[in-house]
N, C-alpha and C. Protein backbone atom coordinates (compact mmCIF):
# COMPACT_ATOMS: atom_id res chain seq x y z
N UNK A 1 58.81 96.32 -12.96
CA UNK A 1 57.45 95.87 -12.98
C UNK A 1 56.57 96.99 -13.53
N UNK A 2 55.64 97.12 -13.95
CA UNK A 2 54.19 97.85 -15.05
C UNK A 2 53.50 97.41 -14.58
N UNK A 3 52.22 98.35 -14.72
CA UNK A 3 51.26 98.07 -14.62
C UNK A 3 50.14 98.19 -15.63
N UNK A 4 49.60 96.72 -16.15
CA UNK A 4 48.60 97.40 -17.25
C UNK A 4 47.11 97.85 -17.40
N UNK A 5 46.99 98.74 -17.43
CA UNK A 5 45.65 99.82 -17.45
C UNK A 5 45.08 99.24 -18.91
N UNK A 6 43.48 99.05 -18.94
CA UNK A 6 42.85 98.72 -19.61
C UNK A 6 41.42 99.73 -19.73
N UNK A 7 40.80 100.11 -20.89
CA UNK A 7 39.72 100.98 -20.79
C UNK A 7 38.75 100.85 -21.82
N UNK A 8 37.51 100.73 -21.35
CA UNK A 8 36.38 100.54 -22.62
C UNK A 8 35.49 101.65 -22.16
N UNK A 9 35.47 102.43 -23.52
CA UNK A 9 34.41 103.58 -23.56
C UNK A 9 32.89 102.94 -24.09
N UNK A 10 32.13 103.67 -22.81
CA UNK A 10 30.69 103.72 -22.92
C UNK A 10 30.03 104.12 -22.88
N UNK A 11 28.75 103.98 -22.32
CA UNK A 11 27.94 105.12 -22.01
C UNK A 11 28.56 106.31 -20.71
N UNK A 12 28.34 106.87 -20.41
CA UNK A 12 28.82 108.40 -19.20
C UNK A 12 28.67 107.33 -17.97
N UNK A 13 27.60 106.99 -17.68
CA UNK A 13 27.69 106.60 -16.10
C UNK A 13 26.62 105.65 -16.03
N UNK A 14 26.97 104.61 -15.51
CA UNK A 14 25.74 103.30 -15.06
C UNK A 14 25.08 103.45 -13.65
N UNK A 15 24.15 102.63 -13.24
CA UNK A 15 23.34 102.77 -12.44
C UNK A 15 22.38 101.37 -12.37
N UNK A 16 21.47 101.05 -11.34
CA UNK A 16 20.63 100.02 -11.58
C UNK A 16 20.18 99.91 -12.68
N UNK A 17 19.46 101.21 -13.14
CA UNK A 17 18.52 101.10 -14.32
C UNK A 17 19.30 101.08 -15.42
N UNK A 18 20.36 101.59 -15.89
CA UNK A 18 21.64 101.62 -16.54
C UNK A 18 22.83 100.69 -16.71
N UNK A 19 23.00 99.24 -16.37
CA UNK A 19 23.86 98.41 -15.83
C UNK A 19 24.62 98.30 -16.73
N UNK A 20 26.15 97.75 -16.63
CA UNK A 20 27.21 97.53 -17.38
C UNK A 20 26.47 95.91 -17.91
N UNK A 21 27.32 95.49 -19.03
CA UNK A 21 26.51 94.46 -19.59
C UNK A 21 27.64 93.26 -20.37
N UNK A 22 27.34 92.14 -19.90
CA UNK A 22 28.78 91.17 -20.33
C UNK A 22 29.03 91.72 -21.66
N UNK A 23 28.38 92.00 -22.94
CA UNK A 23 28.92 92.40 -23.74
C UNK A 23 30.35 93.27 -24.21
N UNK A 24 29.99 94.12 -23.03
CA UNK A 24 30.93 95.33 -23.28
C UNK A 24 32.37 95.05 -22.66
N UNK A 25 32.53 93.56 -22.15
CA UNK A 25 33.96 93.31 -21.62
C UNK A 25 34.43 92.18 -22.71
N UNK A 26 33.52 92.04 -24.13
CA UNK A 26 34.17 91.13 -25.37
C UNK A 26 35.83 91.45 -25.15
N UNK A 27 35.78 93.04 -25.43
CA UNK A 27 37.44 93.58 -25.78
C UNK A 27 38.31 92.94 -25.21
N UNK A 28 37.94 93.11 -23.89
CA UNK A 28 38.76 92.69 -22.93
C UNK A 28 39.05 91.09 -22.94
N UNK A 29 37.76 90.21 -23.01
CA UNK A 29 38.60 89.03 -23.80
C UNK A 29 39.29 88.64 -24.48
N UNK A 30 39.19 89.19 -25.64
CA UNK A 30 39.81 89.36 -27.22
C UNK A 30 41.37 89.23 -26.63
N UNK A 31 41.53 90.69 -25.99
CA UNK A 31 42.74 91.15 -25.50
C UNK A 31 43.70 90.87 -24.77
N UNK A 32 43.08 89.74 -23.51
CA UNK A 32 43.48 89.14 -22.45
C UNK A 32 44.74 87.96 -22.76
N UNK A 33 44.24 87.55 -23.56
CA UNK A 33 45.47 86.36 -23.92
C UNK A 33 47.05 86.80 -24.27
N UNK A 34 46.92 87.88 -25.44
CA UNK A 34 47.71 88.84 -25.66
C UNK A 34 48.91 89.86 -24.95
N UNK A 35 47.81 90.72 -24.08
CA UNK A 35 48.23 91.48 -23.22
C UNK A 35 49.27 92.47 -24.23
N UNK A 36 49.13 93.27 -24.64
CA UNK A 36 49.93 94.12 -25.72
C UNK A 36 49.27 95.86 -25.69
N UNK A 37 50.41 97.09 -25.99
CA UNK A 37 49.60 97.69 -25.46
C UNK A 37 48.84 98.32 -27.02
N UNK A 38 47.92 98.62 -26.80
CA UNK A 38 46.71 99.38 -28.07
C UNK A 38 46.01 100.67 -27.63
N UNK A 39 44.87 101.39 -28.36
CA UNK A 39 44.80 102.53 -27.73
C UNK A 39 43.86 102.57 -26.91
N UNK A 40 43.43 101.45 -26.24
CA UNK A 40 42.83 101.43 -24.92
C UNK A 40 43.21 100.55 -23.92
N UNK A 41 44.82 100.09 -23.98
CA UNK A 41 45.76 99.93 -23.09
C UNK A 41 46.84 100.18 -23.06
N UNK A 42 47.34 100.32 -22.14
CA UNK A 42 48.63 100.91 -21.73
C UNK A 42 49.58 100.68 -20.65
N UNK A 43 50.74 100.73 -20.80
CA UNK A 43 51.28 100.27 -19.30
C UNK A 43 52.10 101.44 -18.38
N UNK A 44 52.23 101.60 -17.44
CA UNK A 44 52.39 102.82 -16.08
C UNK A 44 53.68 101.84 -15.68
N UNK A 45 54.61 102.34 -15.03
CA UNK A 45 55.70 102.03 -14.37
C UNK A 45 54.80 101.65 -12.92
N UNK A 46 55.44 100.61 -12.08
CA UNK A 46 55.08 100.52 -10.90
C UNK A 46 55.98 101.71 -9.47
N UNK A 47 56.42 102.41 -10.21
CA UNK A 47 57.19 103.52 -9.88
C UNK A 47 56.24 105.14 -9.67
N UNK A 48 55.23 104.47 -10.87
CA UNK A 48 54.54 106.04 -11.12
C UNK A 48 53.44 105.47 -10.08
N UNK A 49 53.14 103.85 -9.71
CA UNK A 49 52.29 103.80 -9.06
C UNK A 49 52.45 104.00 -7.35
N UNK A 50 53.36 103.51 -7.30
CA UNK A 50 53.86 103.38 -5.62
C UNK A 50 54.37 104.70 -5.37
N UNK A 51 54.28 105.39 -4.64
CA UNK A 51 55.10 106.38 -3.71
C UNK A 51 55.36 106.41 -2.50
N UNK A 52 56.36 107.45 -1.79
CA UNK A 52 56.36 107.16 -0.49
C UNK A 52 56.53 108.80 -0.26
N UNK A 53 55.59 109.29 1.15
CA UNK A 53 55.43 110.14 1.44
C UNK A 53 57.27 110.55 2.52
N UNK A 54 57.01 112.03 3.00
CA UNK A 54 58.14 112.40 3.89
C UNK A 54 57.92 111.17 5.35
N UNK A 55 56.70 111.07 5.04
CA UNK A 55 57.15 110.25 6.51
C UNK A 55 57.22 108.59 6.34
N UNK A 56 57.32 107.82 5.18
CA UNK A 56 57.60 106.78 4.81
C UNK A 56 56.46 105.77 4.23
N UNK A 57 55.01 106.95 4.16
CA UNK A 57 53.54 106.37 3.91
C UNK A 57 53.47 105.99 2.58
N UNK A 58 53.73 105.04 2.36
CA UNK A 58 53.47 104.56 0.82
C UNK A 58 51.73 104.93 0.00
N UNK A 59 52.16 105.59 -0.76
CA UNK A 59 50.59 105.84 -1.72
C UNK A 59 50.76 105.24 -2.57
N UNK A 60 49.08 104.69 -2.91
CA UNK A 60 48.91 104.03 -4.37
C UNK A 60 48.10 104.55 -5.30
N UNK A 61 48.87 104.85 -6.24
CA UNK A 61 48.00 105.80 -7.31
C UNK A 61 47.12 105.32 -8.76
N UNK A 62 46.31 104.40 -8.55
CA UNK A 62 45.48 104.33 -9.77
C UNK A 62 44.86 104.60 -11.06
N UNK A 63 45.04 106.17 -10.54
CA UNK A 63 44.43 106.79 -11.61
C UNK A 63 45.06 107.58 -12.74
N UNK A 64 44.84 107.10 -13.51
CA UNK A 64 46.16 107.62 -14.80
C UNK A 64 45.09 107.58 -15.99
N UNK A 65 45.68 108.63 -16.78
CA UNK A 65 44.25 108.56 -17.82
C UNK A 65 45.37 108.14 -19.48
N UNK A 66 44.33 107.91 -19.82
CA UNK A 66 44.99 106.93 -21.39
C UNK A 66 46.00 108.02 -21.79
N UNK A 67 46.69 107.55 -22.62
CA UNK A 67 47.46 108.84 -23.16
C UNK A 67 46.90 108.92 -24.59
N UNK A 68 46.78 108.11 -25.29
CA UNK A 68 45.80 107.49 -26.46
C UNK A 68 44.30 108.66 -26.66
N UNK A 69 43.78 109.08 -25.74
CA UNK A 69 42.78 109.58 -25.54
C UNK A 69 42.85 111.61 -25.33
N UNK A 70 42.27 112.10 -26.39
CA UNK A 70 42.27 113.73 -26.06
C UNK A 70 40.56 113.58 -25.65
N UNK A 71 40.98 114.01 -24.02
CA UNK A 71 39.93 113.78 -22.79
C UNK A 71 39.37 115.13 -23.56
N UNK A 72 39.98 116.22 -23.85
CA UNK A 72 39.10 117.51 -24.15
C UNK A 72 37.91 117.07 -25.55
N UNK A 73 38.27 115.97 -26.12
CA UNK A 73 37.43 115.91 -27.31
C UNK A 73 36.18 114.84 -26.77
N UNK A 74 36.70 113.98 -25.90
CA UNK A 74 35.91 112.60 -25.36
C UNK A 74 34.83 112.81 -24.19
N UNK A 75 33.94 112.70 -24.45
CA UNK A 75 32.85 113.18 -23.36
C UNK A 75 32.70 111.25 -22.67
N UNK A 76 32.67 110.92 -23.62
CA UNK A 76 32.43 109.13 -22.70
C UNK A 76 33.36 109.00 -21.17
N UNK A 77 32.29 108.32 -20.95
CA UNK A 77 33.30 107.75 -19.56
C UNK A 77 34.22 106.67 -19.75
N UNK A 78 34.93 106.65 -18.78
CA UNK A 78 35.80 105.37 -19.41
C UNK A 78 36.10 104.58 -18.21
N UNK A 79 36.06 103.34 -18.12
CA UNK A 79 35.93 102.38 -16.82
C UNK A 79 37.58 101.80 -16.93
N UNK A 80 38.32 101.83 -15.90
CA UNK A 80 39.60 101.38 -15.97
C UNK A 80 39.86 99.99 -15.09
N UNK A 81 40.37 98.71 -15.79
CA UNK A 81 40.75 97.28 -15.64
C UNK A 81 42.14 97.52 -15.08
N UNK A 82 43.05 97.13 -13.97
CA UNK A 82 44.20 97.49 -13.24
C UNK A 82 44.86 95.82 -13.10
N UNK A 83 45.55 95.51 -14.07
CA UNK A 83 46.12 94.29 -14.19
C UNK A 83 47.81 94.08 -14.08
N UNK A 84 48.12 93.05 -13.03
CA UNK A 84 49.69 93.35 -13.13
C UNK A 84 50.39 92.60 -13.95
């Protein structure tokens, strides 16, 4: 099983006065039917997601950054879609 990570770069950070805006999830329509990976998706093993600690505590790890993306060059924020 994978997991597919989805990401649209935007502005740095939203807020009331700042709001995310239906526009900016077009991609993600476009994309949805599809499901394929491109350079603002990607898929994670459900292996890299699940763990289990020494004492049998399963963690879930979300956060994985594009590989597609040199974070040292990219100042945008990037909002991540977690689809199985």
């Amino acid at each position: 099983m994978v997991l597919r990570n989805y990401t649209i770069r935007r502005q740095k950070k939203y807020s009331k006065t700042k709001p995310i805006y239906t526009e900016e999830f077009e991609a993600i329509g476009k994309w949805w039917n599809k499901r394929k990976p491109n350079e603002n998706c990607w898929k994670v093993k459900i292996e890299d997601v699940l763990t289990k600690d020494d004492k049998g505590i399963i963690n879930v790890n979300l956060d994985f950054k594009n590989p597609n993306i040199d974070y040292d060059k990219n100042t945008t924020r990037l909002i991540k879609f977690h689809q199985s």
